[in-house]
N, C-alpha and C. Protein backbone atom coordinates (compact mmCIF):
# COMPACT_ATOMS: atom_id res chain seq x y z
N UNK A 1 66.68 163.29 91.51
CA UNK A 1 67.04 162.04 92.11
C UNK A 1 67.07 162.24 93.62
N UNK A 2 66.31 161.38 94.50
CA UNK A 2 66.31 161.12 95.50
C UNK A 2 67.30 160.76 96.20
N UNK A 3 68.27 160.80 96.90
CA UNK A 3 69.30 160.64 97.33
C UNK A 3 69.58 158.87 98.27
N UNK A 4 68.10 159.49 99.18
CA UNK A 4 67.92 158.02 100.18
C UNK A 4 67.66 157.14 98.79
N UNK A 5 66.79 157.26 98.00
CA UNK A 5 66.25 156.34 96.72
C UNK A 5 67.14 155.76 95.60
N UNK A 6 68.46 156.83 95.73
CA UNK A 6 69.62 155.92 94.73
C UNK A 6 70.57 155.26 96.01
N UNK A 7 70.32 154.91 97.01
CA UNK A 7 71.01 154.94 98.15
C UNK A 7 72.37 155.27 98.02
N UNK A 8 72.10 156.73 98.05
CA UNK A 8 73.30 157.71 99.06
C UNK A 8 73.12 158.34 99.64
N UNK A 9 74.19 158.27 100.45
CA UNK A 9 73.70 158.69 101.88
C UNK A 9 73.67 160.38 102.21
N UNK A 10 74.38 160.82 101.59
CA UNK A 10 73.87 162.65 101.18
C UNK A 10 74.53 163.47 100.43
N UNK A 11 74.05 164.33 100.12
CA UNK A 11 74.22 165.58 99.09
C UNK A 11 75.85 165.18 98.57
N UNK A 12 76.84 164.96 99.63
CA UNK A 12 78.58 165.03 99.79
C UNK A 12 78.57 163.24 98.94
N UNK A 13 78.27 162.31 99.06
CA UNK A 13 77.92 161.11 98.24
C UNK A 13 77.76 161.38 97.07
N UNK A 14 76.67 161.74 97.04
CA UNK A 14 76.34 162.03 95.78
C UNK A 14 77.13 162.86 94.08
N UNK A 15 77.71 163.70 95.28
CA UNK A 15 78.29 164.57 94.07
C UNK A 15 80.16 163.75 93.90
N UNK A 16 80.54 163.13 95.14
CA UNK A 16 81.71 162.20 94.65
C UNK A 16 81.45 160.98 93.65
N UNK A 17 80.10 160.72 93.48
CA UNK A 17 79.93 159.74 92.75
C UNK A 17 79.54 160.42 91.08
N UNK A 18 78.68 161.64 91.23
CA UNK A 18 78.17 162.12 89.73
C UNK A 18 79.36 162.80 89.11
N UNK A 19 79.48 164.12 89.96
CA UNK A 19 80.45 165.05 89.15
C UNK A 19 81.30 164.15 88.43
N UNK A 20 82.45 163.35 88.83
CA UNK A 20 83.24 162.11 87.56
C UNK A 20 82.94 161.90 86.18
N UNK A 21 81.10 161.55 86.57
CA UNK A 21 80.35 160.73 85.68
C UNK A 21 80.62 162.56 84.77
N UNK A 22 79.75 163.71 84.75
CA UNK A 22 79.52 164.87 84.45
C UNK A 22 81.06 165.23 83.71
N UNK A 23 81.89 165.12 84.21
CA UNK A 23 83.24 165.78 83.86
C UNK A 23 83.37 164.58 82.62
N UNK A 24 83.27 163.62 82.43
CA UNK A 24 83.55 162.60 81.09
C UNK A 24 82.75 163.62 79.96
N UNK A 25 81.62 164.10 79.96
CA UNK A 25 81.13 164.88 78.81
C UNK A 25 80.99 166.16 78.62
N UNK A 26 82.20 166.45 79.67
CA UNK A 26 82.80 168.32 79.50
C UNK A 26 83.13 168.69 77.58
N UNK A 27 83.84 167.85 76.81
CA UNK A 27 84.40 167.63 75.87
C UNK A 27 83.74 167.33 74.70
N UNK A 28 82.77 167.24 75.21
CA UNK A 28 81.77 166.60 73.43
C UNK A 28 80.98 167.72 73.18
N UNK A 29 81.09 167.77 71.84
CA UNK A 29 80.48 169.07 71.73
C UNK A 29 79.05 169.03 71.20
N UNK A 30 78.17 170.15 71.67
CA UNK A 30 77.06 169.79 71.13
C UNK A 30 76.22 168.76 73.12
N UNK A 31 76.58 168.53 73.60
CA UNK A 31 76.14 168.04 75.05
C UNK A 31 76.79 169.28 76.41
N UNK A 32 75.52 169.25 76.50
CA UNK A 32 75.61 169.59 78.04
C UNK A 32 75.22 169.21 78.96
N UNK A 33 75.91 169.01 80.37
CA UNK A 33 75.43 167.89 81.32
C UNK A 33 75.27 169.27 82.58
N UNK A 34 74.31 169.44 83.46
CA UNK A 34 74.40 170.12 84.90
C UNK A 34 74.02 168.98 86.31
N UNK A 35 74.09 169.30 87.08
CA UNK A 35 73.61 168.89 88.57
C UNK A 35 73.53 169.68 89.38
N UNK A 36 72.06 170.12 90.01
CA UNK A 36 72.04 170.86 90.98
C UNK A 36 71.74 169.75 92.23
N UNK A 37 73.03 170.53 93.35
CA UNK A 37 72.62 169.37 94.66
C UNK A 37 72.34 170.25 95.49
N UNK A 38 70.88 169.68 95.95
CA UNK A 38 70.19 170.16 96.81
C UNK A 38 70.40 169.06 98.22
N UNK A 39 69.76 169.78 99.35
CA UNK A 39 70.36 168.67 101.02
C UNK A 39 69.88 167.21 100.94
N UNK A 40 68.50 167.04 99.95
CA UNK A 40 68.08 165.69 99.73
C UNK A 40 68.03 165.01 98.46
N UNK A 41 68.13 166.21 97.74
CA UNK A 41 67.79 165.43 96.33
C UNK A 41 68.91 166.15 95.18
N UNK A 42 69.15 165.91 94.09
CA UNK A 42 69.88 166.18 92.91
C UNK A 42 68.85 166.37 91.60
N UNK A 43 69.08 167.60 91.01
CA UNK A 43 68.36 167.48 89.37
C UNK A 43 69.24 168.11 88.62
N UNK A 44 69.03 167.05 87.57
CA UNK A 44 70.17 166.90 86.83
C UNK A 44 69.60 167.94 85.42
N UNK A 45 70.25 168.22 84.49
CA UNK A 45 69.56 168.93 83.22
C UNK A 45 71.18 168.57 82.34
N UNK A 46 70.21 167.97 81.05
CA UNK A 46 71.07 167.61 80.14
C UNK A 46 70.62 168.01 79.05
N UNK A 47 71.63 168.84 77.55
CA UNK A 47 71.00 169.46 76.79
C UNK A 47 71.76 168.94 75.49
N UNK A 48 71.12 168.56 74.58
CA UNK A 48 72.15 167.80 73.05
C UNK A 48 71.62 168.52 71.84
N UNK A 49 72.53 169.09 71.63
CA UNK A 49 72.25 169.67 70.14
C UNK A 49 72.34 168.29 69.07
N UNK A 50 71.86 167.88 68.36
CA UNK A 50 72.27 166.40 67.61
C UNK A 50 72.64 167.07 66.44
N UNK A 51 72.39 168.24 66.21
CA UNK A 51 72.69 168.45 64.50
C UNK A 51 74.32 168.98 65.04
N UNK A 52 74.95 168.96 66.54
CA UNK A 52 76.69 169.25 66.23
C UNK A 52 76.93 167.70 67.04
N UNK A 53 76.19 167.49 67.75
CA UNK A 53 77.19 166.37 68.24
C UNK A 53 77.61 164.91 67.32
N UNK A 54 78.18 164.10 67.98
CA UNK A 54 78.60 163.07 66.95
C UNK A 54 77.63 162.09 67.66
N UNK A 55 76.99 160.79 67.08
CA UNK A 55 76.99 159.89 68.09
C UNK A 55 77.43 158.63 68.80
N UNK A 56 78.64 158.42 68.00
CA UNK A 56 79.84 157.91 69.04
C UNK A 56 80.27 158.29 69.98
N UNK A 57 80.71 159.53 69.73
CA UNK A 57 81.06 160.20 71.23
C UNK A 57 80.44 160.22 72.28
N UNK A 58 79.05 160.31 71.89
CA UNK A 58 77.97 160.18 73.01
C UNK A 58 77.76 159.35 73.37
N UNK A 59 77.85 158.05 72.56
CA UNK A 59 77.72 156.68 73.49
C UNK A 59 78.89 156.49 74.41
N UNK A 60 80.00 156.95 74.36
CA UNK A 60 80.80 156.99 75.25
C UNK A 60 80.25 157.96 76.93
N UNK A 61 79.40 158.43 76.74
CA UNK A 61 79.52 159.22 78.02
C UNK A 61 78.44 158.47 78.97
N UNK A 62 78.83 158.74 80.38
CA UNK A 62 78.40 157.67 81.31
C UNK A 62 76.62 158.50 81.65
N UNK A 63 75.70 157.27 81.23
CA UNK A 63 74.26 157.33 81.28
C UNK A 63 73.80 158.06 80.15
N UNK A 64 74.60 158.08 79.12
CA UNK A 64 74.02 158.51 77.92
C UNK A 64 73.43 157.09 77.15
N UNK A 65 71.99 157.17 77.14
CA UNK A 65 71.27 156.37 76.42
C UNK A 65 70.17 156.78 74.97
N UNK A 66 70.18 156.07 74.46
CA UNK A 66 69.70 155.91 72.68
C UNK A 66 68.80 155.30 72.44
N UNK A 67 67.98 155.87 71.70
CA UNK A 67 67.18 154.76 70.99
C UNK A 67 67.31 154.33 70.03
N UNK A 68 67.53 152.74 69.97
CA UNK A 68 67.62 152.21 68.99
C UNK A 68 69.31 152.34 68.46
N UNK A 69 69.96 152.17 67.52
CA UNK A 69 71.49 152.16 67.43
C UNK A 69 71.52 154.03 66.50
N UNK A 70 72.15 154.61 67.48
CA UNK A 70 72.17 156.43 66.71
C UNK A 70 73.87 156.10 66.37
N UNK A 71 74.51 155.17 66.24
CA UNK A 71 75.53 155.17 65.42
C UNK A 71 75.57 154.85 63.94
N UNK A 72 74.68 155.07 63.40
CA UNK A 72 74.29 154.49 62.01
C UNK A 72 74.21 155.84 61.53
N UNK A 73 74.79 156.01 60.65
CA UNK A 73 74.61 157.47 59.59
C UNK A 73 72.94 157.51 58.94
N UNK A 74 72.54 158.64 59.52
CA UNK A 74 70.80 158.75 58.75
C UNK A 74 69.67 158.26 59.75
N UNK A 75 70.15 158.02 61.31
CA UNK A 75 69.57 157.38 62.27
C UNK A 75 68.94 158.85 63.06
N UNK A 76 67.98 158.16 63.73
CA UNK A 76 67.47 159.61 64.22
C UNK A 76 66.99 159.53 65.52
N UNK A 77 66.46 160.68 66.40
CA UNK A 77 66.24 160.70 67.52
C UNK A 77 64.66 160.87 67.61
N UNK A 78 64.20 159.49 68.78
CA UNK A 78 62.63 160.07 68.37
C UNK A 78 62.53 160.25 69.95
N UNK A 79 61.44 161.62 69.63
CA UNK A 79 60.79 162.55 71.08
C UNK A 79 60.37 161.12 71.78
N UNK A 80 59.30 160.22 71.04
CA UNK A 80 58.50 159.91 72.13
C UNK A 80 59.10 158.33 72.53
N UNK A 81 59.46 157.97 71.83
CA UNK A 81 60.24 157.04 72.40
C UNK A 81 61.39 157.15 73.40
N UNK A 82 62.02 157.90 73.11
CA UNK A 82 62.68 158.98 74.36
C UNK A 82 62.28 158.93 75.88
N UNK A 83 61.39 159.71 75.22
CA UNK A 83 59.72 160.12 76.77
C UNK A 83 59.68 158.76 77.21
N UNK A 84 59.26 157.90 76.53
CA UNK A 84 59.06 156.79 77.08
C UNK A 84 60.16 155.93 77.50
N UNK A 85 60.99 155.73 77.06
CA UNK A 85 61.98 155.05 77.97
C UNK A 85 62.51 155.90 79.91
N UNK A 86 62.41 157.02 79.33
CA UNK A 86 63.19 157.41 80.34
C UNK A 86 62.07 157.99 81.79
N UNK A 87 60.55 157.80 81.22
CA UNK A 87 60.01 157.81 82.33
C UNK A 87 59.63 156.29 82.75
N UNK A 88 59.90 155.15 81.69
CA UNK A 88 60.14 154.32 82.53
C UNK A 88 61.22 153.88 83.49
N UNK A 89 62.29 154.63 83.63
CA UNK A 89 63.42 154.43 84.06
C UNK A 89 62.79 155.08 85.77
N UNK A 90 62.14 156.04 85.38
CA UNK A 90 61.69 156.71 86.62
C UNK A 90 61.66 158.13 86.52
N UNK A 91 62.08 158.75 85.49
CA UNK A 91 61.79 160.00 85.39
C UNK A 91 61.00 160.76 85.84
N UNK A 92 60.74 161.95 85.48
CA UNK A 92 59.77 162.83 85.66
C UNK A 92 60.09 164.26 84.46
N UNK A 93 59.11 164.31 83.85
CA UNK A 93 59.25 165.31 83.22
C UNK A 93 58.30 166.43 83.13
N UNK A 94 59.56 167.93 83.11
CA UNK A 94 59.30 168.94 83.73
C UNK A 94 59.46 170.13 82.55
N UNK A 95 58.55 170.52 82.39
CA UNK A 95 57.89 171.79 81.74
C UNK A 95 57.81 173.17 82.25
């Protein structure tokens, strides 16, 4: 994330506004949230085990998004629909 591009104004912005968001999903298990802040930009890395986490809990955490309703018992997570939402959001995905 671009810093000027989510308009904030730098690195010290940025992390008063994320870390908050980051510390809400210290607690769920099965998610991991990072942020590296760099002088202009932030990358974030988020990691979900789905076979421990719940997915209530996860809809609770701030910018955790789903496809489709994953609160339904037997609901599932799909790769490419995934991919696709979230590089329409603006992503970039990195290999």
């Amino acid at each position: 994330m671009e810093y000027e591009a989510a308009g904030l104004g730098s690195k010290e912005d940025a992390q008063e506004m994320l870390d908050p968001m980051v510390d809400q999903g210290v607690d769920v298990e099965g998610y991991e949230q990072t942020i590296e802040y760099g002088d202009t930009s932030a990358t974030e890395e988020v990691s979900i085990d789905y076979e421990i986490a719940d997915m209530s809990e996860l809809s609770e955490v701030p910018g955790y998004e789903s496809t489709g309703n994953m609160d339904e018992e037997g609901a599932f997570i799909s790769l490419e629909e995934s991919r696709e939402q979230l590089e329409s959001a603006g992503f970039t995905e990195v290999e």
